[in-house]
Protein backbone atom coordinates (compact mmCIF):
# COMPACT_ATOMS: atom_id res chain seq x y z
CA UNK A 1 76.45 102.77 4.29
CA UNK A 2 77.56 99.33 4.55
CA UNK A 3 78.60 99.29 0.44
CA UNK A 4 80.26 102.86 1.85
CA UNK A 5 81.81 100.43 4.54
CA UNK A 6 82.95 97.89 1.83
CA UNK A 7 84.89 100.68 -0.60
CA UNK A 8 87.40 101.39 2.41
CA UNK A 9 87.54 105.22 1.34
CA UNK A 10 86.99 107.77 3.87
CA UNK A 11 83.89 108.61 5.58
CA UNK A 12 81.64 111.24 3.09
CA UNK A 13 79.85 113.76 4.75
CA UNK A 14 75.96 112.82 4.48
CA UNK A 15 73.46 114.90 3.45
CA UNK A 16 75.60 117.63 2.89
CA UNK A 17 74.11 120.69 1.82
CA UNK A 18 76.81 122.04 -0.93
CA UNK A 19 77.35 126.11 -1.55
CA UNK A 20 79.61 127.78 -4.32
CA UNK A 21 81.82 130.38 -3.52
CA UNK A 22 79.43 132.74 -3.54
CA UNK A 23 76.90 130.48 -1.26
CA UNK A 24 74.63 129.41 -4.15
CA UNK A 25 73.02 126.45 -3.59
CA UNK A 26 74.27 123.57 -5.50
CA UNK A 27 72.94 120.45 -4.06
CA UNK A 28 72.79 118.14 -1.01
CA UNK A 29 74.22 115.39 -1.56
CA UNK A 30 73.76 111.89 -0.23
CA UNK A 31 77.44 111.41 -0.01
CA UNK A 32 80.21 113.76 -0.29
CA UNK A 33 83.91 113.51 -0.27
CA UNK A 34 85.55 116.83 0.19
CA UNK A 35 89.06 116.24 -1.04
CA UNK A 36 88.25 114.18 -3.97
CA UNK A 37 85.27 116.96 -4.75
CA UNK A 38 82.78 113.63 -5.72
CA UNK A 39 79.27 113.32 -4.66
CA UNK A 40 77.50 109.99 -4.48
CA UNK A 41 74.15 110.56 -5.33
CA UNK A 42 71.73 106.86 -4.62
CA UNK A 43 68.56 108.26 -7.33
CA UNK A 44 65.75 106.50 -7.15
CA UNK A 45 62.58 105.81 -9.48
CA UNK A 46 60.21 106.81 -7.33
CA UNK A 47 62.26 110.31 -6.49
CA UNK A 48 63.64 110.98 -10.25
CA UNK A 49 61.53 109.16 -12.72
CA UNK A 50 58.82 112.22 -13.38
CA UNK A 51 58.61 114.91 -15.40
CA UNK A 52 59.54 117.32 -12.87
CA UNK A 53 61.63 115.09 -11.09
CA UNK A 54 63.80 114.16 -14.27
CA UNK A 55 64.30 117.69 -15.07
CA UNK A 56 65.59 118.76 -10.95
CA UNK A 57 67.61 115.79 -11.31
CA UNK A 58 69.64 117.24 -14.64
CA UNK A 59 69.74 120.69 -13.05
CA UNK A 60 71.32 119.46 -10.02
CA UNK A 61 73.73 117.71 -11.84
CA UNK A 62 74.08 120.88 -14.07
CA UNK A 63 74.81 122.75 -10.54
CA UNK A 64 77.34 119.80 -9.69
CA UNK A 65 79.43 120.30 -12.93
CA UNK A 66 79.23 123.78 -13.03
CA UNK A 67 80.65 123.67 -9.56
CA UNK A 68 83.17 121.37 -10.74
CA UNK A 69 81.71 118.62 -8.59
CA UNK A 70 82.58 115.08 -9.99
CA UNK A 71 78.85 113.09 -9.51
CA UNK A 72 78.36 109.00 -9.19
CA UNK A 73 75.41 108.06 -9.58
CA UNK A 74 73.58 104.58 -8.02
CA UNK A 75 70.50 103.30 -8.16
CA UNK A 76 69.11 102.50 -4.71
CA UNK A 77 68.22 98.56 -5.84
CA UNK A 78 71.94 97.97 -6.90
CA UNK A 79 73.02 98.64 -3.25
CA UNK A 80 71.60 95.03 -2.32
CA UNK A 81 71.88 93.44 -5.93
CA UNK A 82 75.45 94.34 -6.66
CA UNK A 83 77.06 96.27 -3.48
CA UNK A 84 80.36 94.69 -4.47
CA UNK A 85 80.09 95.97 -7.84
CA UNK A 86 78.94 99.33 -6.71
CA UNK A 87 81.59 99.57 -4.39
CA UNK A 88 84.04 99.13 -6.95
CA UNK A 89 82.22 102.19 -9.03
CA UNK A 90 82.74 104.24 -6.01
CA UNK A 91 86.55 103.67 -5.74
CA UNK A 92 86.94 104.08 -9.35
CA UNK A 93 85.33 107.01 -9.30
CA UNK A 94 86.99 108.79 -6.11
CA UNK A 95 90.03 107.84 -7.94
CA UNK A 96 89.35 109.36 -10.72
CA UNK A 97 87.89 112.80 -9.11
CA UNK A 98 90.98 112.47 -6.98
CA UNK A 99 92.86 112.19 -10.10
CA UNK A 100 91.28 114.95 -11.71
CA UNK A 101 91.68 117.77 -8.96
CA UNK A 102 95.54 116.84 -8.66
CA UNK A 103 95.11 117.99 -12.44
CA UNK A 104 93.08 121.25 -11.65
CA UNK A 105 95.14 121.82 -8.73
């Protein structure tokens, strides 16, 4: 939260459990921010490195684009190694998912 904090963009909504029009289950994100349609996902090793765990990982984000969901992706360790430089990620891409629904829009 506190490279959230940094970004100055709106609060996310976190751990949001997303649904498609149709309620489908697409994901729940670790960050979401609704008008901007972006979820921040923080993907660990330890949770995404398997087999298994590599392959839910690339459905999810499957889900996420077929939902038209714009995903950022961080790995936990740059939180504390680069939070400025993540922060900047994160703006650059709300901007851009902002960007891109004023086009879809």
């Amino acid at each position: 939260m506190r490279v959230w904090r940094m970004s100055g963009l709106p609060e996310p909504l976190w751990n949001h459990e997303l649904r498609d029009e149709n309620g489908e289950y697409i994901a729940t994100s670790d960050g979401y921010f609704v008008p901007a349609g972006l979820a921040w996902e923080i993907d660990s090793y330890d949770f995404h490195f398997g087999k298994q765990q590599y392959a839910a990982t690339v459905a999810r984000n499957a889900r996420y684009a077929a939902a038209g969901i714009a995903v950022l992706q961080t790995l936990p360790s740059r939180l504390r190694t680069e939070p400025k430089r993540v922060a900047a990620e994160l703006v650059a891409a709300h901007r851009a998912a902002e960007a891109r629904m004023r086009r879809v829009a």
